[in-house]
N, C-alpha and C. Protein backbone atom coordinates (compact mmCIF):
# COMPACT_ATOMS: atom_id res chain seq x y z
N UNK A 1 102.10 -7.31 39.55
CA UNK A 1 101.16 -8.02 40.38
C UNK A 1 99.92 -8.36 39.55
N UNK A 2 98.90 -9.90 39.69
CA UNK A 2 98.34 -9.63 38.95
C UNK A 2 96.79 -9.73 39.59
N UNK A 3 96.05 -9.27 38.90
CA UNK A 3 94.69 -9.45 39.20
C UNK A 3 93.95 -10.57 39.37
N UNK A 4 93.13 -11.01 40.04
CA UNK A 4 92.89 -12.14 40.53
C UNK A 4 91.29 -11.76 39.82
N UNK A 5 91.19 -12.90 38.76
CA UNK A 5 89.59 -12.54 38.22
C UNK A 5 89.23 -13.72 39.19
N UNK A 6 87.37 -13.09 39.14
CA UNK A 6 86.58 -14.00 40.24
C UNK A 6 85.67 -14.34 38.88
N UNK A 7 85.82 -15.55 39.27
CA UNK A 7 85.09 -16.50 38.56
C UNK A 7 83.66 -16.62 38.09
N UNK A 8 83.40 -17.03 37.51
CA UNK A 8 81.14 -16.93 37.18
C UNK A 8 81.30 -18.48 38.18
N UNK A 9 80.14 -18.52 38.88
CA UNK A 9 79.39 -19.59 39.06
C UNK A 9 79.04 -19.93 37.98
N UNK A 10 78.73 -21.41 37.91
CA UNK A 10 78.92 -22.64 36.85
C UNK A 10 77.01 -22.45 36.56
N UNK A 11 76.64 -22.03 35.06
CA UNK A 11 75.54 -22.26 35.19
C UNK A 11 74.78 -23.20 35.21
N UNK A 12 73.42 -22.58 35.15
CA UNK A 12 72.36 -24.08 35.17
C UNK A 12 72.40 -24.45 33.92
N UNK A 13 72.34 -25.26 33.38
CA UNK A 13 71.74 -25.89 32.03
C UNK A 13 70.40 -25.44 31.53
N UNK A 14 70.32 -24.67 30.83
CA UNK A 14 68.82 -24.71 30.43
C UNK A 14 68.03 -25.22 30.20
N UNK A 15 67.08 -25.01 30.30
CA UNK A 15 65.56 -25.83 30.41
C UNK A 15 65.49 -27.38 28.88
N UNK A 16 65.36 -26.36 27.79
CA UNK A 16 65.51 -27.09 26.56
C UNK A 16 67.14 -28.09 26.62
N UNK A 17 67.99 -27.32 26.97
CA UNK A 17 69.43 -28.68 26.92
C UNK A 17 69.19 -29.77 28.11
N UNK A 18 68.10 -29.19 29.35
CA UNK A 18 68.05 -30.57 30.26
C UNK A 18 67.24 -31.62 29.70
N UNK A 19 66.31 -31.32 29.31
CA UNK A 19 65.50 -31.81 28.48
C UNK A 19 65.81 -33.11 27.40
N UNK A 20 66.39 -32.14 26.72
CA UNK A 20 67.09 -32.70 25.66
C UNK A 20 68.30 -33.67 25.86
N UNK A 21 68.92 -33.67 26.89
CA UNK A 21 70.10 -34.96 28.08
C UNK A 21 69.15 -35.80 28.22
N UNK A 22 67.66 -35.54 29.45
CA UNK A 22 66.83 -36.58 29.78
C UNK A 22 66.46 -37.50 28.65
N UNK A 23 66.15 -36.86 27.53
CA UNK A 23 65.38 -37.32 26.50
C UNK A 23 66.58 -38.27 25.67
N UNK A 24 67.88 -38.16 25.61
CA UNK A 24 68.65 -38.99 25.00
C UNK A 24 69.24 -39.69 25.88
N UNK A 25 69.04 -39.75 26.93
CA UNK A 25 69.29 -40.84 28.09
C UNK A 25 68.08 -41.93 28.15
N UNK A 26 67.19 -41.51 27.91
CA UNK A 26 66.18 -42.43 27.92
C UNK A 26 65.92 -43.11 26.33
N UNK A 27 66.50 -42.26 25.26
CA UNK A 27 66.69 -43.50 24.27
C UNK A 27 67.28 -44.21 23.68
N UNK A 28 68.73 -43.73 24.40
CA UNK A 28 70.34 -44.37 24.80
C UNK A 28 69.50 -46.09 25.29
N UNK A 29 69.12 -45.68 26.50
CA UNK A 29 68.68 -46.93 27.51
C UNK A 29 68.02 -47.80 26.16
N UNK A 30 67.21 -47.75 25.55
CA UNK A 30 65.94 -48.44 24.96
C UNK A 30 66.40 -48.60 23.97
N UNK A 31 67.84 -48.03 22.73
CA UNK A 31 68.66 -48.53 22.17
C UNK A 31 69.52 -49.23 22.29
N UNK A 32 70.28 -48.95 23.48
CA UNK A 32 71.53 -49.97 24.16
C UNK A 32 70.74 -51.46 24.17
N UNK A 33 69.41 -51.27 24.69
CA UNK A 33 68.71 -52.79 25.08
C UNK A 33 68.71 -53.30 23.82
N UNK A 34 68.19 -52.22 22.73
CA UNK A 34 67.59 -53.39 21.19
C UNK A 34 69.04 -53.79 20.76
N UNK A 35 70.38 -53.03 20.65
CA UNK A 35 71.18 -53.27 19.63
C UNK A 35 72.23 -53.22 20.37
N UNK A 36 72.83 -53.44 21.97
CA UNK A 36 73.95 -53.87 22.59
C UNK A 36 74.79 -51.88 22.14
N UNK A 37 76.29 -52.55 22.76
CA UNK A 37 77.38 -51.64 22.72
C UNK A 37 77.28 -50.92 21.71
N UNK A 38 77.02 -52.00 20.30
CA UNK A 38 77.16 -51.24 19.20
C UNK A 38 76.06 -50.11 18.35
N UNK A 39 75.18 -50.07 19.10
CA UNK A 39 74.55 -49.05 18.68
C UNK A 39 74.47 -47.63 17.99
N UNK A 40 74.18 -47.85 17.14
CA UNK A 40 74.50 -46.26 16.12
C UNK A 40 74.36 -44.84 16.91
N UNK A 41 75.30 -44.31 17.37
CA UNK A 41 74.79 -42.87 17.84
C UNK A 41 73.91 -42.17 16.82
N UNK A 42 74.10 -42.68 15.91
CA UNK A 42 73.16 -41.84 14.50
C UNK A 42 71.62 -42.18 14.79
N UNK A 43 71.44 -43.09 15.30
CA UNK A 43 70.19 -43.93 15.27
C UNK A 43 69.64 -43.56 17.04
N UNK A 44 70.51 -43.25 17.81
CA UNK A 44 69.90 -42.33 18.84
C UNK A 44 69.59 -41.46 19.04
N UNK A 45 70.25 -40.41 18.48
CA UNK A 45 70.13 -38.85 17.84
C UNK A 45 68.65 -39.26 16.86
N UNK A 46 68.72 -40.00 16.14
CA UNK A 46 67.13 -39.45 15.28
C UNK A 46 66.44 -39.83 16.10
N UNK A 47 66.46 -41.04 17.21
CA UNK A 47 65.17 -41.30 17.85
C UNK A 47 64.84 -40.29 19.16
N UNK A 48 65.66 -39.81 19.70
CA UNK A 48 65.91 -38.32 20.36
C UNK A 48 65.23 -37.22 19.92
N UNK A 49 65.43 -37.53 18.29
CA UNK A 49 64.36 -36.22 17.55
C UNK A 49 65.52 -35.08 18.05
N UNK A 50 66.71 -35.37 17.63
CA UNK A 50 67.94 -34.31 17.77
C UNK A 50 68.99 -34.80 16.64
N UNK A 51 69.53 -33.22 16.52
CA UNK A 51 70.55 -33.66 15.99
C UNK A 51 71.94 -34.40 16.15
N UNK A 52 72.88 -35.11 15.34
CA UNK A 52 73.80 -35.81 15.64
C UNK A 52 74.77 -34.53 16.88
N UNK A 53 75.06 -33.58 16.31
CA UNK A 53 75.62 -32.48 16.93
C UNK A 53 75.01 -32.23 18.68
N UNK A 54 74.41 -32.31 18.29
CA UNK A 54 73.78 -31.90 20.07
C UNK A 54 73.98 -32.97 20.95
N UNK A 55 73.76 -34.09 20.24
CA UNK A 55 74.08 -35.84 20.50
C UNK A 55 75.58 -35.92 21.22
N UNK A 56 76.33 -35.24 20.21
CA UNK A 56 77.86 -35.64 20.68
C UNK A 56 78.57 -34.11 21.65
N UNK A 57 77.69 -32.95 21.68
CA UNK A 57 77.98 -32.15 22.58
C UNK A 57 77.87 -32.43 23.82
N UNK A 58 76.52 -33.31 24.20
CA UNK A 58 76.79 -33.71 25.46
C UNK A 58 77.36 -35.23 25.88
N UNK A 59 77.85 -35.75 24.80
CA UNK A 59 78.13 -36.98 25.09
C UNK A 59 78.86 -37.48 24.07
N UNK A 60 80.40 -36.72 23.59
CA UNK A 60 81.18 -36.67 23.05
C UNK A 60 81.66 -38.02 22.34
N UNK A 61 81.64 -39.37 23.02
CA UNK A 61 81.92 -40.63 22.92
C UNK A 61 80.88 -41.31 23.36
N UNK A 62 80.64 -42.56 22.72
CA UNK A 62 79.76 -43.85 23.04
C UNK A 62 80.20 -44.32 24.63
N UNK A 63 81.11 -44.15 24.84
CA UNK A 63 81.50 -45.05 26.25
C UNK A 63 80.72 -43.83 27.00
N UNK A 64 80.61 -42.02 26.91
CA UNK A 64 80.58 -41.25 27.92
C UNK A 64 79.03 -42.05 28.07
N UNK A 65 78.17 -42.08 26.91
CA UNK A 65 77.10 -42.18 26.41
C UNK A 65 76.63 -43.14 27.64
N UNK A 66 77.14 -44.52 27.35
CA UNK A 66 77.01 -45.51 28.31
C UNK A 66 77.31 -45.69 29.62
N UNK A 67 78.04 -45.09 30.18
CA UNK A 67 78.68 -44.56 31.37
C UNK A 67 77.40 -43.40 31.85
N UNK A 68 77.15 -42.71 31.34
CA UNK A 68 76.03 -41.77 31.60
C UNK A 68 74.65 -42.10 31.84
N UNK A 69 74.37 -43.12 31.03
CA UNK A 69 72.93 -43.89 31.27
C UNK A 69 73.04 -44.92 32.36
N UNK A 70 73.91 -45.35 32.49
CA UNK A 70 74.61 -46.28 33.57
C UNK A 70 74.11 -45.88 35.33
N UNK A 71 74.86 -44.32 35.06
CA UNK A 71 74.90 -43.43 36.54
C UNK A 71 73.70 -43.02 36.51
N UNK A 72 72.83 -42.77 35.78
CA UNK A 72 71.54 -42.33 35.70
C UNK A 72 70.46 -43.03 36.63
N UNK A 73 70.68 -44.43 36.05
CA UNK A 73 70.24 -45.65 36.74
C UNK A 73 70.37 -45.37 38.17
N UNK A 74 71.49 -44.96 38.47
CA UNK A 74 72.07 -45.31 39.78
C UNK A 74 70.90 -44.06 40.89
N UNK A 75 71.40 -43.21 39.92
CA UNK A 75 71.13 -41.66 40.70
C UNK A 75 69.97 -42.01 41.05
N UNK A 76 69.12 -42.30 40.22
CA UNK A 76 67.50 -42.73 40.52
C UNK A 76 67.54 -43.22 41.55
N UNK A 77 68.53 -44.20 42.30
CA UNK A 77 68.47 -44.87 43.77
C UNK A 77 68.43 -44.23 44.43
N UNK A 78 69.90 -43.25 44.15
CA UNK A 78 70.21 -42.15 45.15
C UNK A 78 68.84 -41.09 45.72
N UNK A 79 68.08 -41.04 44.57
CA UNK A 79 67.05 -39.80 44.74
C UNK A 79 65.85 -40.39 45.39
N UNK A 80 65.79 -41.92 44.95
CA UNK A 80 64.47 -42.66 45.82
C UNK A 80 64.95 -42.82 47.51
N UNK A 81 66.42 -42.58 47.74
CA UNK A 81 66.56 -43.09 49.07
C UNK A 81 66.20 -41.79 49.70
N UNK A 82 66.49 -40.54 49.49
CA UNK A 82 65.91 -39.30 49.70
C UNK A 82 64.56 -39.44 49.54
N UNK A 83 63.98 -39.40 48.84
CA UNK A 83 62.44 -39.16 49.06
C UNK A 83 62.00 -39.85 49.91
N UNK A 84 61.63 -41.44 49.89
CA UNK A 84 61.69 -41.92 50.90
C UNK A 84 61.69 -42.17 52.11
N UNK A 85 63.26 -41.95 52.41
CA UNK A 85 63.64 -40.91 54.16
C UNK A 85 62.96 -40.29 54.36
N UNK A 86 62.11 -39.07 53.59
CA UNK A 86 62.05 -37.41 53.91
C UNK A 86 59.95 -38.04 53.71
N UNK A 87 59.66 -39.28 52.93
CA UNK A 87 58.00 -39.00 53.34
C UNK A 87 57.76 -40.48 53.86
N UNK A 88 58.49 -41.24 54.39
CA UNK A 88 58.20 -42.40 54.41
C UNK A 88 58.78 -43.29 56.09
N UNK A 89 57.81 -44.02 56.83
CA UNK A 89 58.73 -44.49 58.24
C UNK A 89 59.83 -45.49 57.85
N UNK A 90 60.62 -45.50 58.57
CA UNK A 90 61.93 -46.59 58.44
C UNK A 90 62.25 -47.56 57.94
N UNK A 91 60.89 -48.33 58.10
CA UNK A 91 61.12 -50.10 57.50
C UNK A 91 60.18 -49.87 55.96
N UNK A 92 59.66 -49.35 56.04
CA UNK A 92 58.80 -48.93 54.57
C UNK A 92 59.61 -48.05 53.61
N UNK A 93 60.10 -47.35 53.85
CA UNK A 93 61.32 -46.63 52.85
C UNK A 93 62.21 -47.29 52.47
N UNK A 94 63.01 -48.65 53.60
CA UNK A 94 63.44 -49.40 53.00
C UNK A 94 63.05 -50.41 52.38
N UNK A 95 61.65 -50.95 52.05
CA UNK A 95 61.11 -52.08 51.77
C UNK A 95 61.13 -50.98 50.09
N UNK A 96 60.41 -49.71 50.43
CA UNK A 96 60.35 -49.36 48.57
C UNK A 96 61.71 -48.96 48.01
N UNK A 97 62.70 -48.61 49.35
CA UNK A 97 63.92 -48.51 48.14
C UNK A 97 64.43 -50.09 47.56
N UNK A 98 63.79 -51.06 48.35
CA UNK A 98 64.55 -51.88 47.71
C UNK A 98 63.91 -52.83 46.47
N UNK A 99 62.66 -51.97 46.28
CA UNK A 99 62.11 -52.18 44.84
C UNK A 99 62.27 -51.68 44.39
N UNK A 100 62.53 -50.25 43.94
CA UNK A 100 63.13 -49.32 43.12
C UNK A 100 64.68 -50.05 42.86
N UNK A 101 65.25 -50.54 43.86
CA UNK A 101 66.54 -51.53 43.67
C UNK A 101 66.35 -52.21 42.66
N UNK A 102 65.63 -53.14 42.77
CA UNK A 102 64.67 -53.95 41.50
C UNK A 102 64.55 -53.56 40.21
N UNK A 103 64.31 -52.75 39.84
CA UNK A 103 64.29 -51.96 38.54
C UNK A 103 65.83 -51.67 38.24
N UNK A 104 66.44 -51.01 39.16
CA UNK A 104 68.07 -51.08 38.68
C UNK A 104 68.51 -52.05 38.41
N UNK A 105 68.29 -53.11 38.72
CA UNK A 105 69.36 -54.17 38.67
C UNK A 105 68.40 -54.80 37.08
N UNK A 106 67.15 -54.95 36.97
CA UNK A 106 66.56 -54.76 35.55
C UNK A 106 67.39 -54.48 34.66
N UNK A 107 67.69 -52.85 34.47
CA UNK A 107 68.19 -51.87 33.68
C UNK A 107 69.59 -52.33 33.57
N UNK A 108 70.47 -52.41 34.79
CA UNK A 108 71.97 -52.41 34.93
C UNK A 108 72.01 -54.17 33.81
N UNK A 109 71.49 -55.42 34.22
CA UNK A 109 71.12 -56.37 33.10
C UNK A 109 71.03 -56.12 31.72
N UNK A 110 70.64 -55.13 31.47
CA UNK A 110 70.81 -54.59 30.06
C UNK A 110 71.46 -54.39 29.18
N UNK A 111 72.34 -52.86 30.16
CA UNK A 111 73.21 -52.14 29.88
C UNK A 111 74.84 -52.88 30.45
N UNK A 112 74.76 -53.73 30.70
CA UNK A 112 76.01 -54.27 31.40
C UNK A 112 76.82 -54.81 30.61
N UNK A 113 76.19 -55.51 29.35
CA UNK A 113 77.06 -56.00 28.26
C UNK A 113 77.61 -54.87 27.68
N UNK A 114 77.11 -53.75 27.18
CA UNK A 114 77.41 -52.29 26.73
C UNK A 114 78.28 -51.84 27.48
N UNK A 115 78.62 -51.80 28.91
CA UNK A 115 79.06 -51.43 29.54
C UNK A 115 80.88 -51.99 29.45
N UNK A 116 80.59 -53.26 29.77
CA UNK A 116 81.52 -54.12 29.69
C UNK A 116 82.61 -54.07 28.22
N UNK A 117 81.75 -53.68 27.29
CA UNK A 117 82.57 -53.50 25.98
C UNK A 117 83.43 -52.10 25.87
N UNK A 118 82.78 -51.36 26.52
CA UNK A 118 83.73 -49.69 26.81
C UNK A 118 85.27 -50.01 26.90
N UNK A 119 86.06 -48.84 26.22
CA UNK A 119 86.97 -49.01 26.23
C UNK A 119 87.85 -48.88 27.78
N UNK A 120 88.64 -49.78 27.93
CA UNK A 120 89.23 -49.41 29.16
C UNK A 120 88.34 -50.33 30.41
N UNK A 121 87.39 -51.14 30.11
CA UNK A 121 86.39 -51.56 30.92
C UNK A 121 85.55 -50.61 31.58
N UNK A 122 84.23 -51.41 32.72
CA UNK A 122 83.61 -50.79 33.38
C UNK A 122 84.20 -49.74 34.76
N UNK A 123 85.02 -50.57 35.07
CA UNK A 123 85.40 -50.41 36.73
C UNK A 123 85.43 -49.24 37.21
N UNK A 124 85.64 -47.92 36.62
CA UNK A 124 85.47 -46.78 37.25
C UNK A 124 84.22 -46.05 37.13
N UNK A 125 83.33 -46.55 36.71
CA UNK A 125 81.92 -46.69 36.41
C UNK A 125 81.05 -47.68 37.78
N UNK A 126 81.70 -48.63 37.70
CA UNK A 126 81.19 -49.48 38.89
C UNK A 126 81.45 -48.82 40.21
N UNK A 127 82.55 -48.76 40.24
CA UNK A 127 83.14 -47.96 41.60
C UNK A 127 82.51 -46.76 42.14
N UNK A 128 82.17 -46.06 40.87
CA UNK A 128 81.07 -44.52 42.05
C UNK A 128 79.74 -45.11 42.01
N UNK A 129 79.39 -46.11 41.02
CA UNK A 129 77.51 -46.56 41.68
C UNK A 129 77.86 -47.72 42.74
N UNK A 130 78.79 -48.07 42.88
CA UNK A 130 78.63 -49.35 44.03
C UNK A 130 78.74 -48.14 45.64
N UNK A 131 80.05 -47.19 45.40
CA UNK A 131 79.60 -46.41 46.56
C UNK A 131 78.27 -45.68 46.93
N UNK A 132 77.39 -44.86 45.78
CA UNK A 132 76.42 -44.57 45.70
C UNK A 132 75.10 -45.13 46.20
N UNK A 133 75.06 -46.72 45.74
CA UNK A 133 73.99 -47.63 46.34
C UNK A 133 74.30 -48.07 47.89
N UNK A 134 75.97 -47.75 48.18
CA UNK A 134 76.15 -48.74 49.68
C UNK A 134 75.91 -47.25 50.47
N UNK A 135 75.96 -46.09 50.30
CA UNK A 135 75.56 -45.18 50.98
C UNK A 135 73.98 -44.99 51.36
N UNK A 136 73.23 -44.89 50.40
CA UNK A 136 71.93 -44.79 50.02
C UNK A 136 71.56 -46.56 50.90
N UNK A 137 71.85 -47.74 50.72
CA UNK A 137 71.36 -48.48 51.40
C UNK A 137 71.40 -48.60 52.90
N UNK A 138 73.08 -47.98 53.19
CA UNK A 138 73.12 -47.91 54.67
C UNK A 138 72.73 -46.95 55.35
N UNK A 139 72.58 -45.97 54.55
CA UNK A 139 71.64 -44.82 55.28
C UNK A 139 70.09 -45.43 55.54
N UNK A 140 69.24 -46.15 54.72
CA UNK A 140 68.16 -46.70 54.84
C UNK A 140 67.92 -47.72 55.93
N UNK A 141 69.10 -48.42 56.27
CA UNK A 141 69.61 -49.85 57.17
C UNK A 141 69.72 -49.25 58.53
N UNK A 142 70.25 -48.10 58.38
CA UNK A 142 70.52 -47.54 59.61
C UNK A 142 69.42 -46.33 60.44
N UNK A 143 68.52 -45.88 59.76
CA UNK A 143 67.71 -45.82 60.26
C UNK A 143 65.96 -46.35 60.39
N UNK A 144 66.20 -47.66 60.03
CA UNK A 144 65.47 -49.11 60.16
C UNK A 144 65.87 -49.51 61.73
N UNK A 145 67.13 -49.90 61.84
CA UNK A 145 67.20 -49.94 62.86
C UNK A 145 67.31 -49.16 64.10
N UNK A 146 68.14 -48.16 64.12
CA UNK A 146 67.20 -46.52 64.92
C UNK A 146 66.05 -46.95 65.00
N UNK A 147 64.83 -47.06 64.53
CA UNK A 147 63.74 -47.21 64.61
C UNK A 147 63.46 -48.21 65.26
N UNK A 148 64.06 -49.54 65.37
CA UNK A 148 63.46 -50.52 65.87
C UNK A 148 62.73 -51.47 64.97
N UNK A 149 62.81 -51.21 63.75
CA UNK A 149 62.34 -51.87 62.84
C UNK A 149 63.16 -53.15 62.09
N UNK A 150 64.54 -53.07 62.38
CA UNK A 150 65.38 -54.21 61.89
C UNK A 150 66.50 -54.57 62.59
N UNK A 151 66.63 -55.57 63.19
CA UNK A 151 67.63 -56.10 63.89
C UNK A 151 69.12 -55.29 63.47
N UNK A 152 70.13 -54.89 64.57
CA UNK A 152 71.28 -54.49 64.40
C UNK A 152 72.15 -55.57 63.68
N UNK A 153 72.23 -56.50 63.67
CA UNK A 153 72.76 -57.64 63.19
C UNK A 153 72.36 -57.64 61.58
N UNK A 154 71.70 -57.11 61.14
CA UNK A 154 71.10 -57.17 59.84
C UNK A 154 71.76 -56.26 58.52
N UNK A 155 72.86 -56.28 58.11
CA UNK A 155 73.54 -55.16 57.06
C UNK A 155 72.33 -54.68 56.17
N UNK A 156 72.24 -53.92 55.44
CA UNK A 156 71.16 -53.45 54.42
C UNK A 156 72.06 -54.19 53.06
N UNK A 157 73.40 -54.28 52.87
CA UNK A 157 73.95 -54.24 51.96
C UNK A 157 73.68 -56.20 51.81
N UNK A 158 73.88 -56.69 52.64
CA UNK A 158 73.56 -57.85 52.86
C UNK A 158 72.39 -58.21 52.32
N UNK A 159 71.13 -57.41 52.96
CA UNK A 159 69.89 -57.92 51.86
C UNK A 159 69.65 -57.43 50.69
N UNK A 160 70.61 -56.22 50.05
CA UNK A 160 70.86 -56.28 48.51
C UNK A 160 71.40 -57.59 47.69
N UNK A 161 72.20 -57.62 48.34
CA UNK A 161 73.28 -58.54 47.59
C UNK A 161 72.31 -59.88 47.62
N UNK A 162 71.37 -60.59 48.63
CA UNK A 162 70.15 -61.65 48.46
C UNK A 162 69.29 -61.40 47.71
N UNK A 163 68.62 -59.87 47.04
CA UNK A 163 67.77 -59.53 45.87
C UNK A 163 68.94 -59.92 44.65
N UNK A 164 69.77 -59.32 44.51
CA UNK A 164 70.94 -59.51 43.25
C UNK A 164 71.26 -60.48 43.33
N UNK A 165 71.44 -61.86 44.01
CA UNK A 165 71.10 -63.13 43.66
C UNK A 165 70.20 -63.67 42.72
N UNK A 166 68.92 -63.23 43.03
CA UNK A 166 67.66 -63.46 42.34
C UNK A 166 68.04 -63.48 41.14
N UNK A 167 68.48 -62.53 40.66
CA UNK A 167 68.31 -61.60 39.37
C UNK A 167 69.60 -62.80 38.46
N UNK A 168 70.60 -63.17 39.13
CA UNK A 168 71.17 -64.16 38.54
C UNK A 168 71.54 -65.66 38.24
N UNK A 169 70.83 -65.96 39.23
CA UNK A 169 70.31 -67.56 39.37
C UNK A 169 69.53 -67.55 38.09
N UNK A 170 70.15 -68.74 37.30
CA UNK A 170 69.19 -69.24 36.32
C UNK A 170 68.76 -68.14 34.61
N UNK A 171 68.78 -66.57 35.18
CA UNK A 171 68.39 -66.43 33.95
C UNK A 171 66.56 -66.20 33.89
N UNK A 172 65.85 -66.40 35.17
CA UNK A 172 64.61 -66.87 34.68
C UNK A 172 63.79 -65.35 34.50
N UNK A 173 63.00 -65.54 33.32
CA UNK A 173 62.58 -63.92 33.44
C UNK A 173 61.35 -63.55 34.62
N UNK A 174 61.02 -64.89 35.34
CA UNK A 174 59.89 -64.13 36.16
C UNK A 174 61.31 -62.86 37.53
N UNK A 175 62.23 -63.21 37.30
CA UNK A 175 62.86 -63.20 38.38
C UNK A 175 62.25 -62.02 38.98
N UNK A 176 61.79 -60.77 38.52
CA UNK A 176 61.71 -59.53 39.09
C UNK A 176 60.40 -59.71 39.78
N UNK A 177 59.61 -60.41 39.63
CA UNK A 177 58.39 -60.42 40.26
C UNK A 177 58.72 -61.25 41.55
N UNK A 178 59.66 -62.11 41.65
CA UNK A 178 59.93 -63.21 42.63
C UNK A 178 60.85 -62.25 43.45
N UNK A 179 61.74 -61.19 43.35
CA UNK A 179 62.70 -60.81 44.12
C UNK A 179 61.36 -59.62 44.33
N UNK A 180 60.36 -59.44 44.27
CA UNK A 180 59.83 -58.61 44.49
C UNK A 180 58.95 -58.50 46.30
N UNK A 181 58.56 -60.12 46.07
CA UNK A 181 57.92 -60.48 47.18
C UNK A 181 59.11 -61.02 48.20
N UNK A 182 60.51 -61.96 47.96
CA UNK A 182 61.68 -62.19 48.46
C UNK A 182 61.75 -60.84 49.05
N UNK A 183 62.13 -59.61 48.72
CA UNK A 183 62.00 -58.49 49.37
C UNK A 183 61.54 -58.38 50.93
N UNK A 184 60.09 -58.66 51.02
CA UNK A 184 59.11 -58.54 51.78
C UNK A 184 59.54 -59.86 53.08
N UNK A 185 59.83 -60.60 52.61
CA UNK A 185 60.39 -61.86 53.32
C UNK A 185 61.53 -62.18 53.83
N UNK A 186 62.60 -61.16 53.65
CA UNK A 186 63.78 -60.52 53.92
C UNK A 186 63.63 -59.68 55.10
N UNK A 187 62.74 -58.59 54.50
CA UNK A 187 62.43 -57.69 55.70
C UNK A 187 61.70 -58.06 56.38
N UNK A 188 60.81 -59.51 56.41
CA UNK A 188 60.01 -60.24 57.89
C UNK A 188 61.07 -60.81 58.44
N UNK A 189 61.74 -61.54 57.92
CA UNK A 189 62.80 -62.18 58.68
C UNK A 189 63.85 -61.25 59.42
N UNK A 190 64.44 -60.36 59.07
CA UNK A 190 65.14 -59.06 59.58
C UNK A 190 64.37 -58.62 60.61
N UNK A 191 63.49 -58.74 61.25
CA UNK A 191 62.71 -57.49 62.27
C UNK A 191 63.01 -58.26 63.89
N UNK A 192 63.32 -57.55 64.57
CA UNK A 192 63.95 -57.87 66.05
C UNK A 192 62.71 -59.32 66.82
C-alpha cells in the first residue's frame, strides 16, 4: 500500500524574483517597441540590469517572453476593472476602465507584430485576453446598467470594439487622444 505524500502549497515568489519578472516585463515592452520580434534577449537581460540566466529562468523562450508581456497588458485591465468596481459608481468605472482600455490597445499596437511572428501564431494568446477583457467589460456594462446609468440595449463589448476602431482607421497618431474623448460620447449617447 502506498503512502500518499501531501503536497507543499505552491510558493510565493520572492520579493527580489517578483521584482525582477516586473522589471523585465517592462523592458521586454520598451524593447519589443524599439526592435520588433527580433529583439536580442541579450539586450533585455542587460537593460533589466540581470543576468542572461535569470532572463531565461523565467522566460525560457522569446515567444514565452512575448506572450507574457502581452497578458501583462491584459491583466492590467483585469485589475483596473476591480479597482474601479470596488472605489468607483457605475458609469464612472466604466468611463475609466475604458481609458485604461486605451493604453492597452496603445501597447497591444506595439507588441502585435512581435506577437504575430511567434512560433505557432498568436491565437492562444488572443483567446485568454479576449476572454479576460469581455469579462472585465461585461462585468462593468452590467453594472452600469443595474445602476441605471446605461441603457440595457447597450453591450459594453460593443463600445470597445467603437474605441478599437479608432485606433485603426487611418494609422493617425493623434488617435489616442481622439478615442479618448469618443469614449465620453459613447457613454453620453448610451445613457437611458
Amino acid at each position: 500500500m502506498k503512502k500518499s505524500v501531501a503536497q507543499k502549497p505552491a510558493r510565493k515568489p520572492r520579493s527580489d524574483a517578483q521584482r525582477n519578472r516586473e522589471r523585465i516585463l517592462d523592458v521586454a515592452k520598451q524593447v519589443f517597441t524599439l526592435r520588433g520580434a527580433d529583439a536580442s534577449m541579450d539586450e533585455i537581460a542587460k537593460r533589466a540590469k540581470i543576468g542572461p540566466g535569470t532572463l531565461y529562468r523565467h522566460f525560457p523562450t522569446r515567444d514565452d517572453l512575448l506572450a507574457t508581456v502581452y497578458l501583462a497588458e491584459v491583466e492590467k485591465l483585469a485589475e483596473a476593472q476591480r479597482r474601479f468596481s470596488a472605489e468607483l459608481p457605475p458609469i464612472e468605472a466604466l468611463r475609466a476602465w475604458m481609458q485604461v482600455f486605451i493604453d492597452y490597445i496603445a501597447a497591444k499596437r506595439i507588441i502585435a507584430p512581435a506577437l504575430n511572428a511567434m512560433a505557432g501564431g498568436p491565437s492562444k494568446v488572443y483567446q485568454q485576453s479576449t476572454r479576460m477583457m469581455e469579462e472585465a467589460a461585461n462585468a462593468l456594462g452590467a453594472r452600469a446598467v443595474a445602476s441605471g446609468d446605461l441603457r440595457a440595449d447597450v453591450a459594453a463589448m460593443d463600445l470597445l470594439r467603437a474605441v478599437y476602431g479608432l485606433s485603426t482607421g487611418g494609422g493617425a497618431e493623434d488617435w489616442p487622444a481622439r478615442a479618448r474623448t469618443f469614449v465620453d460620447i459613447l457613454l453620453q449617447g448610451s445613457r437611458p
